[in-house]
C-alpha atoms as a PDB file:
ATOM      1  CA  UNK A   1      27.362 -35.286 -14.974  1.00  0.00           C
ATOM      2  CA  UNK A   2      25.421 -32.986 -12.909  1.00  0.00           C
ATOM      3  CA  UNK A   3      25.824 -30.808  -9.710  1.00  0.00           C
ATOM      4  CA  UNK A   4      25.334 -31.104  -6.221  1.00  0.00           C
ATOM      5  CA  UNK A   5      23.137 -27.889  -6.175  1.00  0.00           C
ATOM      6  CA  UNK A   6      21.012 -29.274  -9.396  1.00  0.00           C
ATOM      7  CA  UNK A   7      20.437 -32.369  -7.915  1.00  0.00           C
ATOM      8  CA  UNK A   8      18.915 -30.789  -4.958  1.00  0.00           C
ATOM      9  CA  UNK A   9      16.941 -28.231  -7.390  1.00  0.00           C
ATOM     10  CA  UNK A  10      15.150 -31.358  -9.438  1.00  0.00           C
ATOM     11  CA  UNK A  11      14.687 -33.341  -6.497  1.00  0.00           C
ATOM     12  CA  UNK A  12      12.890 -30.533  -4.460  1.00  0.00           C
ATOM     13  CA  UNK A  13      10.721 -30.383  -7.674  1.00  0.00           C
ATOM     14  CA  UNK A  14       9.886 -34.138  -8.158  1.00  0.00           C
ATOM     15  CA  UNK A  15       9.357 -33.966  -3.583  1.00  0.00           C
ATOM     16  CA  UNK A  16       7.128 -31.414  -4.021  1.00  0.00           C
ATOM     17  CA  UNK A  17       5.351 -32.900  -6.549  1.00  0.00           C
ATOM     18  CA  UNK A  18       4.756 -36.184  -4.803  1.00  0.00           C
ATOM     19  CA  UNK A  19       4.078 -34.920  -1.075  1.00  0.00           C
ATOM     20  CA  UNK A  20       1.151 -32.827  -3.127  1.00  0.00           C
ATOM     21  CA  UNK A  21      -0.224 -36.047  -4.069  1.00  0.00           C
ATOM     22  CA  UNK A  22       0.988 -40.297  -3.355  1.00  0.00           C
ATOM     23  CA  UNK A  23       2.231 -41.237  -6.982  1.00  0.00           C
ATOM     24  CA  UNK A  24       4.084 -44.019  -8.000  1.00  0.00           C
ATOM     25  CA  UNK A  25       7.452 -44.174  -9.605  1.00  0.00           C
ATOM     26  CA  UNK A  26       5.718 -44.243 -13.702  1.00  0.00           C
ATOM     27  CA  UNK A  27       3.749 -41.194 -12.860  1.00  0.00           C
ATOM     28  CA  UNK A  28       6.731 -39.427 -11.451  1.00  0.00           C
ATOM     29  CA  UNK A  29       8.923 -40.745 -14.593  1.00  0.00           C
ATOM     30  CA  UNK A  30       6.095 -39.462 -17.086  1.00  0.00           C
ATOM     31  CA  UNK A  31       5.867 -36.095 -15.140  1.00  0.00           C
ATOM     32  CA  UNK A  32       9.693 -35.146 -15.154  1.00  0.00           C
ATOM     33  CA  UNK A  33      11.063 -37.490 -18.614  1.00  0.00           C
ATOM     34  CA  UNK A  34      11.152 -34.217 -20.871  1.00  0.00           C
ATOM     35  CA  UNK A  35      12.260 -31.669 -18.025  1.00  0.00           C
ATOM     36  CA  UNK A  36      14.901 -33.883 -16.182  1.00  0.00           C
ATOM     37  CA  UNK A  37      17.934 -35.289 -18.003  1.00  0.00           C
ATOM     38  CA  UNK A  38      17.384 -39.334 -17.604  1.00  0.00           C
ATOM     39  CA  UNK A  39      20.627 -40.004 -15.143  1.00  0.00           C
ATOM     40  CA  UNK A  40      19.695 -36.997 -12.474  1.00  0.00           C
ATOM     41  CA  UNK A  41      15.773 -38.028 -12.993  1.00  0.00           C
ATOM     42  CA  UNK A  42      16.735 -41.862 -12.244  1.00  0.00           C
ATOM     43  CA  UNK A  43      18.945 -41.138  -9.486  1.00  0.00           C
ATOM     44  CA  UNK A  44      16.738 -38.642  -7.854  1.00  0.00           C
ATOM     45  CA  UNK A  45      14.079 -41.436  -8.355  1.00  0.00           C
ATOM     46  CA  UNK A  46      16.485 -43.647  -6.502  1.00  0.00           C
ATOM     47  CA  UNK A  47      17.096 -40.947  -4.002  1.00  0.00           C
ATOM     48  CA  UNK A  48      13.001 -41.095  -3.246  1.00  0.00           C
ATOM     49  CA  UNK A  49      13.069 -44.572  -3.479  1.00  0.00           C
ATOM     50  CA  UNK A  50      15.621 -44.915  -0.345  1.00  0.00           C
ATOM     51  CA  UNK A  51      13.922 -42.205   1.711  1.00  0.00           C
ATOM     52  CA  UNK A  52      10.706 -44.283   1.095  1.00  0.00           C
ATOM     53  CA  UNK A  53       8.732 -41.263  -0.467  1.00  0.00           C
ATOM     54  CA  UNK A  54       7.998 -43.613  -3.678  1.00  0.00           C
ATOM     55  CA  UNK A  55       6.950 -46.960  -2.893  1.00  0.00           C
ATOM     56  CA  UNK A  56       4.587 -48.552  -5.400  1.00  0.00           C
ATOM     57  CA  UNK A  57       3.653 -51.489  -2.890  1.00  0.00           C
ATOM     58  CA  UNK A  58       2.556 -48.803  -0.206  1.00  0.00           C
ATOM     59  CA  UNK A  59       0.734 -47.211  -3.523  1.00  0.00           C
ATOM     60  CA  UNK A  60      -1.142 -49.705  -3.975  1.00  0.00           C
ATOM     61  CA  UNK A  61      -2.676 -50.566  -0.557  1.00  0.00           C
ATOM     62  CA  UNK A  62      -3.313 -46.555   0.230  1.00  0.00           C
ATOM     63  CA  UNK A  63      -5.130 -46.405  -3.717  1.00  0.00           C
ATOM     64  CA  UNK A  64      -7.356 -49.410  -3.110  1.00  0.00           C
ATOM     65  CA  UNK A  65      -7.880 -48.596   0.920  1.00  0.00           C
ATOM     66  CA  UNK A  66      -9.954 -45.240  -0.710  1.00  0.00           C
ATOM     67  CA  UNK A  67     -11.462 -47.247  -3.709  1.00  0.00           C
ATOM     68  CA  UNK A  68     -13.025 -49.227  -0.623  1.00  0.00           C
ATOM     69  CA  UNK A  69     -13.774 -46.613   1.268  1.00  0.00           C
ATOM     70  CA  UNK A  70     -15.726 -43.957  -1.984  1.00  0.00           C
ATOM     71  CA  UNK A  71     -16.022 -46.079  -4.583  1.00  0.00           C
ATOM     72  CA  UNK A  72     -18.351 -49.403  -5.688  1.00  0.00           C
ATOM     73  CA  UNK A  73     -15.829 -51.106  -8.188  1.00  0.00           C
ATOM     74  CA  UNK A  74     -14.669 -54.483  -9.205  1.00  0.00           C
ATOM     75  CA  UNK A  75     -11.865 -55.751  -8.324  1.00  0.00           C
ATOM     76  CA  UNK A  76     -10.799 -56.162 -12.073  1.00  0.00           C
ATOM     77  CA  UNK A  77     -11.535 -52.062 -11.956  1.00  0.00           C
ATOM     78  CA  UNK A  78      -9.504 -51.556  -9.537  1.00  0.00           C
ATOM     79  CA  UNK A  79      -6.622 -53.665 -11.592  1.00  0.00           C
ATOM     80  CA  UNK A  80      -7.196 -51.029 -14.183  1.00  0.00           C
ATOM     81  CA  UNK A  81      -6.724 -47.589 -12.484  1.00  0.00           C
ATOM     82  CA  UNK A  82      -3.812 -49.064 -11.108  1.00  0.00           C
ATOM     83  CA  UNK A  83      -2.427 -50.309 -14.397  1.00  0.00           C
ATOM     84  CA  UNK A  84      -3.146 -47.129 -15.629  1.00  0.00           C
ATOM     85  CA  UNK A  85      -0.653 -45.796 -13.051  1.00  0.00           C
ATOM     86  CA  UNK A  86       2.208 -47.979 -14.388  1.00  0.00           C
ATOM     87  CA  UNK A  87       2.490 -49.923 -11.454  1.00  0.00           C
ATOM     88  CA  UNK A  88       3.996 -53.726 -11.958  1.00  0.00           C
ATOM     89  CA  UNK A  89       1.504 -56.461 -13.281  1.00  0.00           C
ATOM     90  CA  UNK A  90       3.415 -58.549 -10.156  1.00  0.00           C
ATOM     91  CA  UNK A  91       2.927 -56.110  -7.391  1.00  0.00           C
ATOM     92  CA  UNK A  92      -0.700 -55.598  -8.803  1.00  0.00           C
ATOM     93  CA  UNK A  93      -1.150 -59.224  -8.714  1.00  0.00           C
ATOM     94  CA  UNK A  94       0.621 -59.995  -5.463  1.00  0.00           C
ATOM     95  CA  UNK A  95      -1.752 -57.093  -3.716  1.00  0.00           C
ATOM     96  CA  UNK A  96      -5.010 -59.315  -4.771  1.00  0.00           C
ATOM     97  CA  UNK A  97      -3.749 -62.387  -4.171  1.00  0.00           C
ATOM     98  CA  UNK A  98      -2.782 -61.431  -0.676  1.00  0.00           C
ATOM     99  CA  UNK A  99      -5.860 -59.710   0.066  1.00  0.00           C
ATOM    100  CA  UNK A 100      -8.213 -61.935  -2.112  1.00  0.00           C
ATOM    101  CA  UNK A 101     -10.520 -62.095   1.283  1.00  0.00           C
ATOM    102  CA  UNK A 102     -10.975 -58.468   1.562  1.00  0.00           C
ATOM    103  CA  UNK A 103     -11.209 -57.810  -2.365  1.00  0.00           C
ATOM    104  CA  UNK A 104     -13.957 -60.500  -2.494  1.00  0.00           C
ATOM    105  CA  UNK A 105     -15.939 -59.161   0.715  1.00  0.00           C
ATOM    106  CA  UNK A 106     -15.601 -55.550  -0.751  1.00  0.00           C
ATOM    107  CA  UNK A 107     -16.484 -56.398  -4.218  1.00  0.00           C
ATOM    108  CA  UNK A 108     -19.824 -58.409  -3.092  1.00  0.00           C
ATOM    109  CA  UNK A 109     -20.797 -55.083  -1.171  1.00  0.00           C
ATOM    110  CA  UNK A 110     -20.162 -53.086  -4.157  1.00  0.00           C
ATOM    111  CA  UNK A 111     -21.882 -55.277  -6.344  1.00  0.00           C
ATOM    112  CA  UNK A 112     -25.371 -55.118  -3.832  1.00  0.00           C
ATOM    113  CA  UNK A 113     -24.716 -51.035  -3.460  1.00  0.00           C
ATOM    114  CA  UNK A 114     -25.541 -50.733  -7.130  1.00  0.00           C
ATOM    115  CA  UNK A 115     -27.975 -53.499  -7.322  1.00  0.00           C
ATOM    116  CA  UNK A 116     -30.203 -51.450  -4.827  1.00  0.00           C
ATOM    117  CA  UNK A 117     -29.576 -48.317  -6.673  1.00  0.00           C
ATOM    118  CA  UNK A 118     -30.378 -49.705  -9.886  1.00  0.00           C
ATOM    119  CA  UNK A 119     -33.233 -51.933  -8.868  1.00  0.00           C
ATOM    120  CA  UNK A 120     -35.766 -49.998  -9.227  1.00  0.00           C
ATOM    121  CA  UNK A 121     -35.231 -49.256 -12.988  1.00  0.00           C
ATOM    122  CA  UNK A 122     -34.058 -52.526 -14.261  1.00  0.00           C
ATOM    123  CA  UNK A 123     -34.564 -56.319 -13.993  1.00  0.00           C
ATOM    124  CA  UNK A 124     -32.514 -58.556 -11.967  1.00  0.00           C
ATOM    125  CA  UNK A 125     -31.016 -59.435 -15.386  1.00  0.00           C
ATOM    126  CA  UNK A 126     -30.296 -56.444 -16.588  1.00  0.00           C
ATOM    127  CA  UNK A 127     -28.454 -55.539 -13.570  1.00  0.00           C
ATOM    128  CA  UNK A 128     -26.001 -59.183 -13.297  1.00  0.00           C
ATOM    129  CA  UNK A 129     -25.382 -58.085 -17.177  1.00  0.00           C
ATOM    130  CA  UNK A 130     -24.225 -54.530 -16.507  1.00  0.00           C
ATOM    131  CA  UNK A 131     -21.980 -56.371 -12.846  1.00  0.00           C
ATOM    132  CA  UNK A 132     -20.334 -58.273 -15.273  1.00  0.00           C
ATOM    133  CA  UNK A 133     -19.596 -55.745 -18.203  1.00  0.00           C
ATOM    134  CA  UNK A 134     -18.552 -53.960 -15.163  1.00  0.00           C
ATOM    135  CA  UNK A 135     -15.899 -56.517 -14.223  1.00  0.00           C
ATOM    136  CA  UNK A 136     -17.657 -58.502 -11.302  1.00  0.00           C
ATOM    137  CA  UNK A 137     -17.241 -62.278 -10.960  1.00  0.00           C
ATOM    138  CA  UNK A 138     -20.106 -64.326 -11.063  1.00  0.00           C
ATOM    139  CA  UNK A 139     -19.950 -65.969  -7.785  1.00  0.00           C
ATOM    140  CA  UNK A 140     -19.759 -61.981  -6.472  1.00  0.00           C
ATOM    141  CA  UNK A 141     -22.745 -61.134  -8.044  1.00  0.00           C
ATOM    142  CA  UNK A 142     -24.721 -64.031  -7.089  1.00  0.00           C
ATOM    143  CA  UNK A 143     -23.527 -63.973  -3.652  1.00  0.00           C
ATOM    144  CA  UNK A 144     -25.077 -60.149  -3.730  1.00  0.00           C
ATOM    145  CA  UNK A 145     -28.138 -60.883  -5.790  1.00  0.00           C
ATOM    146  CA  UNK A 146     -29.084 -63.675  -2.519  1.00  0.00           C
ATOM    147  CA  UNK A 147     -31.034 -60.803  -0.475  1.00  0.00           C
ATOM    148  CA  UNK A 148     -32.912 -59.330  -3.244  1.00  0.00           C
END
């Protein structure tokens, strides 16, 4: 068991640590698994948890509000960074399918900011072949190849 005074020591550490930057709870585990023993890390995780400084959910709409505001990505990109985060397949999932509108709206833009950046080098096929390496549905891309 542990102390009062070293719980507050590792938590100020893991606070500090995620009021420098939003993480979610994997990042935070990953972080502090070798430097925390695993029953003050998970109850200080807990502790965060409660006091609403971790929560994934929130995460995820504050990560994909700036991917739509600096960034031209897919929405299947976007699955990936966040993946890469260790949030939960199911939150991940029930993010897109709530916000499927937005996603789509945002994806079609994305998909016509590149095609007029990379119009003038390549052909319209070139470009719907890089979209969809790039993770863009079709209907996307044809709904942002229209104007051209």
């Amino acid at each position: 068991m542990y102390t009062v005074e070293e719980f507050d020591r590792e938590k100020t550490k893991v606070l500090k640590y995620v009021l420098y930057k939003k993480r979610s709870e994997n990042e935070i585990r990953r972080k502090f698994e070798n430097e925390i023993e695993q029953n003050l890390l998970e109850d200080i995780i807990e502790y965060l948890k409660e006091a609403k400084y971790i929560d994934d959910k929130e995460y995820i709409r504050k990560t994909v509000n700036n991917f739509i505001a600096l960034k031209n990505l897919s929405i299947r990109e976007i699955e990936h960074k966040l993946y890469s985060k260790g949030i939960k397949k199911e939150d991940i999932e029930d993010y897109i399918y709530t916000n499927q509108e937005e996603l789509n709206a945002y994806e079609i833009k994305s998909a016509k900011n590149i095609t007029n950046k990379k119009k003038s080098g390549l052909e319209i096929e070139e470009i719907k072949q890089y979209l969809l390496k790039k993770g863009y549905k079709m209907e996307n891309i044809h709904t942002a190849l229209e104007d051209i």
